[in-house]
C-alpha atoms as a PDB file:
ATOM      1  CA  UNK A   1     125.006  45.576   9.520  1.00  0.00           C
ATOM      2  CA  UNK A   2     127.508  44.109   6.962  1.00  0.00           C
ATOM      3  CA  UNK A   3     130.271  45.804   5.296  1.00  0.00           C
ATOM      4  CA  UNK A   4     132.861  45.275   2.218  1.00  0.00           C
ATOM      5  CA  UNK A   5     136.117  46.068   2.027  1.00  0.00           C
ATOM      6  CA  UNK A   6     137.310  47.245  -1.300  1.00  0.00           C
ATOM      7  CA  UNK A   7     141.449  47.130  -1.163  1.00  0.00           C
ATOM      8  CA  UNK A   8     143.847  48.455  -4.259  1.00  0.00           C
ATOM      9  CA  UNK A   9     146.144  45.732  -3.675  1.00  0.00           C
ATOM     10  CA  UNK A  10     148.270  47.665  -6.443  1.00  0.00           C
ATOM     11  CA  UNK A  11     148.825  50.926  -4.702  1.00  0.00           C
ATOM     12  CA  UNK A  12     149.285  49.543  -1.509  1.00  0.00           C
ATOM     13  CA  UNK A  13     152.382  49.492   0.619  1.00  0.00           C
ATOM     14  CA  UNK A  14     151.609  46.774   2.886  1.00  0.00           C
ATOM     15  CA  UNK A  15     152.106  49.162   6.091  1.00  0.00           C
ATOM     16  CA  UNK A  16     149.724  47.061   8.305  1.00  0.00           C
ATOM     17  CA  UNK A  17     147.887  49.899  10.193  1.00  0.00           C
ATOM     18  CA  UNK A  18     144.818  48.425   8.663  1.00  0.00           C
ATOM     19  CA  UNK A  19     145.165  44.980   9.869  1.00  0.00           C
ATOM     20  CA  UNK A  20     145.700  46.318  13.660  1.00  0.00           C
ATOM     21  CA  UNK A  21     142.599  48.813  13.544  1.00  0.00           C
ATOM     22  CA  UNK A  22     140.081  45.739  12.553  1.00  0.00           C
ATOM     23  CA  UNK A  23     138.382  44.905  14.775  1.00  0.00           C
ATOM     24  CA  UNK A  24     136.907  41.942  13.080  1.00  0.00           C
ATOM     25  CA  UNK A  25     140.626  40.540  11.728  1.00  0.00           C
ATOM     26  CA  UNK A  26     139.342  41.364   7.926  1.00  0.00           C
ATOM     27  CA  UNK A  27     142.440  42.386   6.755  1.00  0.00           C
ATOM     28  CA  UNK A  28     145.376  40.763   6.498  1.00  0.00           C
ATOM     29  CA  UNK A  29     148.527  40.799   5.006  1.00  0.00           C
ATOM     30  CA  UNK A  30     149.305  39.065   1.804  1.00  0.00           C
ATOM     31  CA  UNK A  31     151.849  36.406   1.145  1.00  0.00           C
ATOM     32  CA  UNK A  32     152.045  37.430  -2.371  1.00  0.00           C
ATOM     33  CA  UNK A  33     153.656  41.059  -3.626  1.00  0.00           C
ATOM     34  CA  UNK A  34     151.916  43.104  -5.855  1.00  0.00           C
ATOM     35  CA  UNK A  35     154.012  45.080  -9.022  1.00  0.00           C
ATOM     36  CA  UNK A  36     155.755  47.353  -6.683  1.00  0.00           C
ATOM     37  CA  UNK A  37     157.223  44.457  -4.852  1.00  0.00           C
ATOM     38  CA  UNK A  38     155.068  45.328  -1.593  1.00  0.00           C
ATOM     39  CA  UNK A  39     152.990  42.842   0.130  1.00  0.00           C
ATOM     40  CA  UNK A  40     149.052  44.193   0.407  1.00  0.00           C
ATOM     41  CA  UNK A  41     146.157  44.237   2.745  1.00  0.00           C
ATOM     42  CA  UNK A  42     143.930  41.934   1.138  1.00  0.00           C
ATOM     43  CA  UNK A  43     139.978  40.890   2.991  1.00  0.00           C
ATOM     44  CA  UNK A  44     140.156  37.769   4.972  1.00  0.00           C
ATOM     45  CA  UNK A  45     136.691  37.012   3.890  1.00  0.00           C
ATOM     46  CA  UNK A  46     135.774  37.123   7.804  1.00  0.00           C
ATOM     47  CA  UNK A  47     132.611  39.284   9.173  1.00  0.00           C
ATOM     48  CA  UNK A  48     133.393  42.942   8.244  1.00  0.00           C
ATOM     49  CA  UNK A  49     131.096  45.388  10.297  1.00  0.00           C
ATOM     50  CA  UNK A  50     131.723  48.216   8.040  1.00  0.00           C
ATOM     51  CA  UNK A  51     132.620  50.340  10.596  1.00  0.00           C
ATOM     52  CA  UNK A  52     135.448  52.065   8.189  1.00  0.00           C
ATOM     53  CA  UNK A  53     138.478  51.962  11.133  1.00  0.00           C
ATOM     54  CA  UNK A  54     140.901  50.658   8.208  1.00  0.00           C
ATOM     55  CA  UNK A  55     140.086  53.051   5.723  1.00  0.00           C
ATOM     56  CA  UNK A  56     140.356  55.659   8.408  1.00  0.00           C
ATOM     57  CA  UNK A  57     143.875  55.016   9.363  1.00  0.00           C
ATOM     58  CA  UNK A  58     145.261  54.215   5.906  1.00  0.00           C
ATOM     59  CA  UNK A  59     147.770  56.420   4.800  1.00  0.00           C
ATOM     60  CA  UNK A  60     147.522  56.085   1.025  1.00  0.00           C
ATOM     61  CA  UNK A  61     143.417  56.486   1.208  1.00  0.00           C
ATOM     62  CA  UNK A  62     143.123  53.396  -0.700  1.00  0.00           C
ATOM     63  CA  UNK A  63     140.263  51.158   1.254  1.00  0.00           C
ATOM     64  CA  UNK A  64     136.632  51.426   0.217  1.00  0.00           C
ATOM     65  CA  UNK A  65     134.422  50.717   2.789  1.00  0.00           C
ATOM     66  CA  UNK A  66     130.479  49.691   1.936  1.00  0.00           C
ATOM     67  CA  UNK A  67     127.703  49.457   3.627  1.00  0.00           C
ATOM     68  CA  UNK A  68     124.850  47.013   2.904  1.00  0.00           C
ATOM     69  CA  UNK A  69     122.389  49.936   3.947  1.00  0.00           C
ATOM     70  CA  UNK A  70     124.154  52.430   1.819  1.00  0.00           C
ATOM     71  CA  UNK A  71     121.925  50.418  -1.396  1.00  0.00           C
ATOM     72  CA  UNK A  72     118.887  51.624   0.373  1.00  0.00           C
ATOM     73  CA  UNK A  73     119.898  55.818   0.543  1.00  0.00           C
ATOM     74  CA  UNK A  74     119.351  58.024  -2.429  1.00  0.00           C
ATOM     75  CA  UNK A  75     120.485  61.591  -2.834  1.00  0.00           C
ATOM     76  CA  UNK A  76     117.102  63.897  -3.042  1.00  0.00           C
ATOM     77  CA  UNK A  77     118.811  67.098  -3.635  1.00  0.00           C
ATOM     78  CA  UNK A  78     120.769  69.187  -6.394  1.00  0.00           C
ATOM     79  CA  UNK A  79     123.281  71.371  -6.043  1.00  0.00           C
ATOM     80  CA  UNK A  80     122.362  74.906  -6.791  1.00  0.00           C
ATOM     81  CA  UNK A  81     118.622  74.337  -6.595  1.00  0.00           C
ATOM     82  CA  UNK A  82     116.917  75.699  -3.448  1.00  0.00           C
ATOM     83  CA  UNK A  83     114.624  73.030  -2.115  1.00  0.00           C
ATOM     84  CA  UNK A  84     112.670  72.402   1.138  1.00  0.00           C
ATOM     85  CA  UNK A  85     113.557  68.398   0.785  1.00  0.00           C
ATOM     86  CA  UNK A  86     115.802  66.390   3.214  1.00  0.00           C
ATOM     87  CA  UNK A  87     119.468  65.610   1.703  1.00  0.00           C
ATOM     88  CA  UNK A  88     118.791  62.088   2.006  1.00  0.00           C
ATOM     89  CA  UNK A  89     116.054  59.980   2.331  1.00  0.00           C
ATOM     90  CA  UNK A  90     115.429  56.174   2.524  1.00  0.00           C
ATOM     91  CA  UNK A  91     114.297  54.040   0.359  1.00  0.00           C
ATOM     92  CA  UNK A  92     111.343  52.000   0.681  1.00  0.00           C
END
């Protein structure tokens, strides 16, 4: 299963927990700062798993994890209508 990370390299304070929870090393550290003068988590580019450690432990909930099976599950109910459906169902 592959994942994505999505980072806001703007809001973040460079604080690291993310790189040490990886388990995959698919965060690192930037060299560059961002606007607030901090230096960012920013995707390696390596393997990600998706298995959503990083977003997890950050502290300013600012890492989107994605899952390449997420594009295959659709929501099949409404909120407020009664109905004998599963939540969730897969795609064919």
């Amino acid at each position: 299963m592959a994942g994505k990370i999505v980072i806001d390299s703007e809001r973040c304070k460079g604080c690291g927990l993310c790189v040490t929870m990886c388990p995959k090393k698919s965060i690192a550290i930037s060299a560059e700062s961002n606007k607030n003068g901090y230096f960012p988590a920013q995707t390696t580019g390596s393997d990600c798993t998706g298995c959503g450690r990083c977003a997890i432990v950050c502290p300013e909930g600012i890492i989107e994890v994605c899952r390449e099976e997420m594009e295959r599950i659709r929501i099949e109910s409404v909120p407020g209508k009664r109905s004998n459906r599963r939540l969730i169902e897969e795609k064919a």
